[in-house]
Protein backbone atom coordinates (compact mmCIF):
# COMPACT_ATOMS: atom_id res chain seq x y z
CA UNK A 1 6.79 28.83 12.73
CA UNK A 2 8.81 27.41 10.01
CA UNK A 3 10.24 24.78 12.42
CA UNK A 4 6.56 23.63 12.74
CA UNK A 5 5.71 23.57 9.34
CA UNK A 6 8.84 21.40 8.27
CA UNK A 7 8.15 19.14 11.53
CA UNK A 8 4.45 18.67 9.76
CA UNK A 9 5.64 17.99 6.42
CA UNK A 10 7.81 15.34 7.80
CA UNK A 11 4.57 13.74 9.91
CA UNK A 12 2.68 13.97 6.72
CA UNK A 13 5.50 12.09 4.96
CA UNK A 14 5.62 9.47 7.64
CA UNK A 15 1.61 9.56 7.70
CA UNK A 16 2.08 8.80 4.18
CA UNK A 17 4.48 5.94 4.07
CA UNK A 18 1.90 4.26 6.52
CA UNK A 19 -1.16 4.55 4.42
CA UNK A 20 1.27 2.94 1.42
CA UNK A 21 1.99 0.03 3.69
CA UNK A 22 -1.37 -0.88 5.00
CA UNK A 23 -3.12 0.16 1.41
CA UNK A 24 -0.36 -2.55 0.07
CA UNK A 25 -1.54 -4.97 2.68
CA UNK A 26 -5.49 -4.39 2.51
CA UNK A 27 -5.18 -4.88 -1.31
CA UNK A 28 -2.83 -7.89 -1.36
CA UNK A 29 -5.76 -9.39 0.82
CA UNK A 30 -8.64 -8.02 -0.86
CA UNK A 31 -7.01 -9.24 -4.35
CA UNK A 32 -6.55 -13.17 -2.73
CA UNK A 33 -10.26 -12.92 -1.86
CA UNK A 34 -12.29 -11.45 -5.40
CA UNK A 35 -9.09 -11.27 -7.66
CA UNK A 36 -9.68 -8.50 -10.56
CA UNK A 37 -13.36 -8.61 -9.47
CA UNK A 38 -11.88 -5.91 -6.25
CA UNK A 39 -12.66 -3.64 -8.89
CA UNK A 40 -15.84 -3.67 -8.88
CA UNK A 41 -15.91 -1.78 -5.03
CA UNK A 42 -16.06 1.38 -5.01
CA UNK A 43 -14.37 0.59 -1.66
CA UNK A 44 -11.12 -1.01 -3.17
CA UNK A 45 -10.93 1.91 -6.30
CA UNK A 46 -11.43 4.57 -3.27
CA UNK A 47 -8.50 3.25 -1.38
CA UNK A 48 -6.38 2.55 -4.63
CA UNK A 49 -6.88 6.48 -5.67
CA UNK A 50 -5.77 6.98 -1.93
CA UNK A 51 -2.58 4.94 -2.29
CA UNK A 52 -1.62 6.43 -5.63
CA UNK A 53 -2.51 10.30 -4.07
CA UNK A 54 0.28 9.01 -0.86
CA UNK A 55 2.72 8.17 -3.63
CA UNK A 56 1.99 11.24 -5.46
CA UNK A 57 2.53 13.32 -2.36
CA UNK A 58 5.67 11.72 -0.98
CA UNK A 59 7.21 11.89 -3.93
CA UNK A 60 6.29 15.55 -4.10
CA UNK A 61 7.51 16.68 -0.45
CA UNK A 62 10.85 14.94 -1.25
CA UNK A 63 11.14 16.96 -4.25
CA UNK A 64 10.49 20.24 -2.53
CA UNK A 65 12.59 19.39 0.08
CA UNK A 66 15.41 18.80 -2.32
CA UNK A 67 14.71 21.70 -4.59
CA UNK A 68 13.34 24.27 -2.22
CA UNK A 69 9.91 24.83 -3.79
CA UNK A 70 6.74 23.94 -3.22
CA UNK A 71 3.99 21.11 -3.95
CA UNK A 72 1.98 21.60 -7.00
CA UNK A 73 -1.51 22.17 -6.75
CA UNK A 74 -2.74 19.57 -8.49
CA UNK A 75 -0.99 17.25 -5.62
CA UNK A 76 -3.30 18.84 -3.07
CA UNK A 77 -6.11 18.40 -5.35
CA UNK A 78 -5.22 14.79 -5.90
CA UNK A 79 -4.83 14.12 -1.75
CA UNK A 80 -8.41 16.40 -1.68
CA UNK A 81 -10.47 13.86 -3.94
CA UNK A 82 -9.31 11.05 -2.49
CA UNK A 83 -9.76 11.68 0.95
CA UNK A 84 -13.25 12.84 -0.01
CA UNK A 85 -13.89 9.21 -1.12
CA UNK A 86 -12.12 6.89 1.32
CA UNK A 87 -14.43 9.55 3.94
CA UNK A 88 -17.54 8.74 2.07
CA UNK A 89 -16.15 4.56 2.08
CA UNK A 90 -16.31 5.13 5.82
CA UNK A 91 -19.41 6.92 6.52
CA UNK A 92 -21.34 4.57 3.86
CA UNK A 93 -19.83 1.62 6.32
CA UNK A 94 -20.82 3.02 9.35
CA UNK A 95 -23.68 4.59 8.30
CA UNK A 96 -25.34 1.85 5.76
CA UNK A 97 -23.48 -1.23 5.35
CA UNK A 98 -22.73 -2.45 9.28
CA UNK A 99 -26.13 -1.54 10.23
CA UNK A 100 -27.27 -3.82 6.92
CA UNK A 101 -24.54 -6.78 7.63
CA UNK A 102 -25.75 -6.63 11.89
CA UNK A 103 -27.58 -10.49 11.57
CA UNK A 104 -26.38 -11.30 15.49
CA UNK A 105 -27.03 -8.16 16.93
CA UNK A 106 -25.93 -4.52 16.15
CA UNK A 107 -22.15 -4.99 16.76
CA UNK A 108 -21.75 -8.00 14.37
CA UNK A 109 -22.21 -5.68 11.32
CA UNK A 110 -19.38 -3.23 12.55
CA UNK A 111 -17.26 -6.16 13.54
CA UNK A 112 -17.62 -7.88 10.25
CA UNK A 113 -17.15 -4.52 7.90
CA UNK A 114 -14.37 -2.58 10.52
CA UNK A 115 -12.09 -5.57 11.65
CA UNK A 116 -12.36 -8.42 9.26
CA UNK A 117 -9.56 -9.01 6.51
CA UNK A 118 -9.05 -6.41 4.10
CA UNK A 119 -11.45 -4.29 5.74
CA UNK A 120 -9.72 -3.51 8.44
CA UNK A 121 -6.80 -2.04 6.63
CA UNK A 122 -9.72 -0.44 3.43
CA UNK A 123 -12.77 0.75 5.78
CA UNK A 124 -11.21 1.91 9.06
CA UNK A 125 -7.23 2.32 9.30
CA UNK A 126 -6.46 3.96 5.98
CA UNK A 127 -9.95 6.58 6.17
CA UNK A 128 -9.27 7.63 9.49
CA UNK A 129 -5.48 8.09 8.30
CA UNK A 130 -6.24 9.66 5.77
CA UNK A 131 -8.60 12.02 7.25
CA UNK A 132 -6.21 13.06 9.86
CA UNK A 133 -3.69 14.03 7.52
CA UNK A 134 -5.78 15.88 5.30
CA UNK A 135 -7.07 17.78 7.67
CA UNK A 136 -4.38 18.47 10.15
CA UNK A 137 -0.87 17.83 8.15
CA UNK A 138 -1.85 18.75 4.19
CA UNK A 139 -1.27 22.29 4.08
CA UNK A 140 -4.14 25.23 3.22
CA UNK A 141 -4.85 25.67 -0.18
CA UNK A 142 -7.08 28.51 -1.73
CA UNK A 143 -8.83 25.90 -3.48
CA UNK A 144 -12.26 27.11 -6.04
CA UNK A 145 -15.77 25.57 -6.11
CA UNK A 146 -14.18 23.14 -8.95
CA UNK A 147 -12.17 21.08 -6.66
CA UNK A 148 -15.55 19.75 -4.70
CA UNK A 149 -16.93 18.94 -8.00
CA UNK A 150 -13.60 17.36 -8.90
CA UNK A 151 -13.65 15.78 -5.71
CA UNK A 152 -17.34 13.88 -6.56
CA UNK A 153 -16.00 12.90 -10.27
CA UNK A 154 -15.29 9.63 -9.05
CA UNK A 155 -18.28 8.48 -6.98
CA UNK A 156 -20.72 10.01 -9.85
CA UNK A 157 -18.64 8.11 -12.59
CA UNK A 158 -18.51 4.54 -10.51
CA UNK A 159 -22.45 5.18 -9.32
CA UNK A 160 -23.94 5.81 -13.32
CA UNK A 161 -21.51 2.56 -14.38
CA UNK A 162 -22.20 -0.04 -11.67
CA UNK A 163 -25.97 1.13 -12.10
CA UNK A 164 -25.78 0.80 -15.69
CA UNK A 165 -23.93 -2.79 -15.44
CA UNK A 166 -26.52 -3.90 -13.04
CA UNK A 167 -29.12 -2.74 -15.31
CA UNK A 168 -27.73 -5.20 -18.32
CA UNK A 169 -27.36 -7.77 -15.94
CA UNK A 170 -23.39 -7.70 -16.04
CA UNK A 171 -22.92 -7.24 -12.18
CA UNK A 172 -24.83 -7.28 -9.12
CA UNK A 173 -24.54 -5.36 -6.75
CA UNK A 174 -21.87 -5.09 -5.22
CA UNK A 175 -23.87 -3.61 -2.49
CA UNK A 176 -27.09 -4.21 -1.61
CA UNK A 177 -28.84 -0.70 -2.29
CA UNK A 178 -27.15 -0.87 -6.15
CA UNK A 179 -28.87 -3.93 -7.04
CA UNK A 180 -31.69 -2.36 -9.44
CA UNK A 181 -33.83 -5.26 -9.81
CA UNK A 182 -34.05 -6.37 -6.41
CA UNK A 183 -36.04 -3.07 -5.38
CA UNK A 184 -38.02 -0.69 -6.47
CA UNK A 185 -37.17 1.92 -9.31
CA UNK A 186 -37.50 5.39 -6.77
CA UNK A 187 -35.54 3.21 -4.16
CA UNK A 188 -32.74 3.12 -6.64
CA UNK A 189 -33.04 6.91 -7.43
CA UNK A 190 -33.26 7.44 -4.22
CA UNK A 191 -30.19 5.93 -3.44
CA UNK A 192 -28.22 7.56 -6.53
CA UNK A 193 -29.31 10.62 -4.98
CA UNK A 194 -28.28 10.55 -1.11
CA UNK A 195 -24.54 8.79 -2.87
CA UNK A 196 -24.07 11.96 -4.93
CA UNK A 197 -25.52 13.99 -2.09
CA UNK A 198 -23.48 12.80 0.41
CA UNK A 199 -20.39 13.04 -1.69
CA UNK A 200 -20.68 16.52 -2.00
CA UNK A 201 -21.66 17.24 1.93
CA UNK A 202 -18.27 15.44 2.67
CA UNK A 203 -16.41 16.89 -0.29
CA UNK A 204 -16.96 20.25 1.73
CA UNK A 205 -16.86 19.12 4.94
CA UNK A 206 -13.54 18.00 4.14
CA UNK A 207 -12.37 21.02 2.85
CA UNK A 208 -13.49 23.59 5.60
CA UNK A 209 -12.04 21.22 8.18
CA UNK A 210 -8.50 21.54 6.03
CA UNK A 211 -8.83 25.41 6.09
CA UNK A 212 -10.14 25.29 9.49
CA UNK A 213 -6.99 22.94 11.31
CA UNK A 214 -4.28 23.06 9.05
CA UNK A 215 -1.19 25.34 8.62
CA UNK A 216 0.32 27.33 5.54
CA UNK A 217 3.19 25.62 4.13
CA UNK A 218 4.27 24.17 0.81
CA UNK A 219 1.62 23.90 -1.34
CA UNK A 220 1.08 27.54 -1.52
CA UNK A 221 4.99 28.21 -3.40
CA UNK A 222 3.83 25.46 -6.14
CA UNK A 223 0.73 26.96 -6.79
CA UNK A 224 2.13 27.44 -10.86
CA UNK A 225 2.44 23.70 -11.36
């Protein structure tokens, strides 16, 4: 058993190390193409929060492999939130934005938002990473209701500010269903709500599938962080 665990932790850590290289890449690209204005996507901030949780956690397993203890707590809540919003970056592609983007038939959308540029590395490789290791290598936590409302801080906070900059004309968009004035008021609620919604679904989603596939390990010894 504790062979397994220790052969996990080092998958994690190489799992890790992966999503730090092709983060670095994706936002190297992503930077060349808008500059500063990356920050505006809640895809780009999504997959930064998921680069800084990878350094956060490698730095951690090394530690408690040196040391002999465990990961702290809020490490695993770090890893939880941001896999909760690089998940809801993928769904919202799949779901909403390749169907939107599909001009040349239904596969140009997903072509275009899965395989283009920095896309490639921000809406497909890095989720899907990052959702395997969360859910199969991060080890159980007994986590509390908080985390999943820790875990939809982040899309709450960028939703009321983009909608709110849109509003005083600052930005548009930068997707089609934020841009306020370009449809009608309960289409924009409406949209607020199934974002928030949505966060939350796959905020728990996330988390059963963690306590459903993954093992016991570190995290458990640095629960006192």
């Amino acid at each position: 058993m504790g062979d397994s665990i220790h052969g996990e932790d080092r998958l994690a850590s190489l799992v890790d190390v992966a999503i730090i290289v092709f983060e670095s890449i994706g936002l190297v690209i992503s930077y060349g193409e808008h500059g500063l204005g990356l920050l505006e996507f809640y895809t780009e901030l999504s997959n930064i929060l998921l680069l800084v949780s990878c350094i956060v956690s490698l730095v951690s397993r090394l530690i408690a492999r040196r040391r002999g203890g465990g990961i702290p707590h809020a490490v695993w809540v770090l890893r939880f939130v941001a896999t909760a919003c690089v998940t809801l970056t993928f769904v919202t592609v799949v779901a909403v934005l390749a169907p939107m983007m599909s001009r040349d038939g239904i596969m140009s959308g997903y072509v275009a938002m899965l395989l283009m540029g920095s896309m490639l590395y921000m809406h497909l490789i890095c989720p899907l990473l990052a959702i395997f290791s969360f859910v199969r290598l991060e080890p159980r936590d007994d986590a509390r209701g908080h985390e999943t409302l820790v875990a939809i801080a982040p899309t709450v906070v960028y939703a009321i500010v983009t909608v709110t900059l849109n509003l005083l004309r600052v930005i548009e968009g930068p997707y089609p269903f934020l841009r306020v004035y370009e449809q009608p008021v309960w289409a924009s609620v409406l949209w607020l709500v199934v974002m928030v919604a949505a966060a939350w679904g796959i905020a728990v989603l996330v988390r059963r599938l963690n306590d459903r596939f993954s093992k016991d390990g570190l995290v458990s010894a640095g629960r006192g962080d």
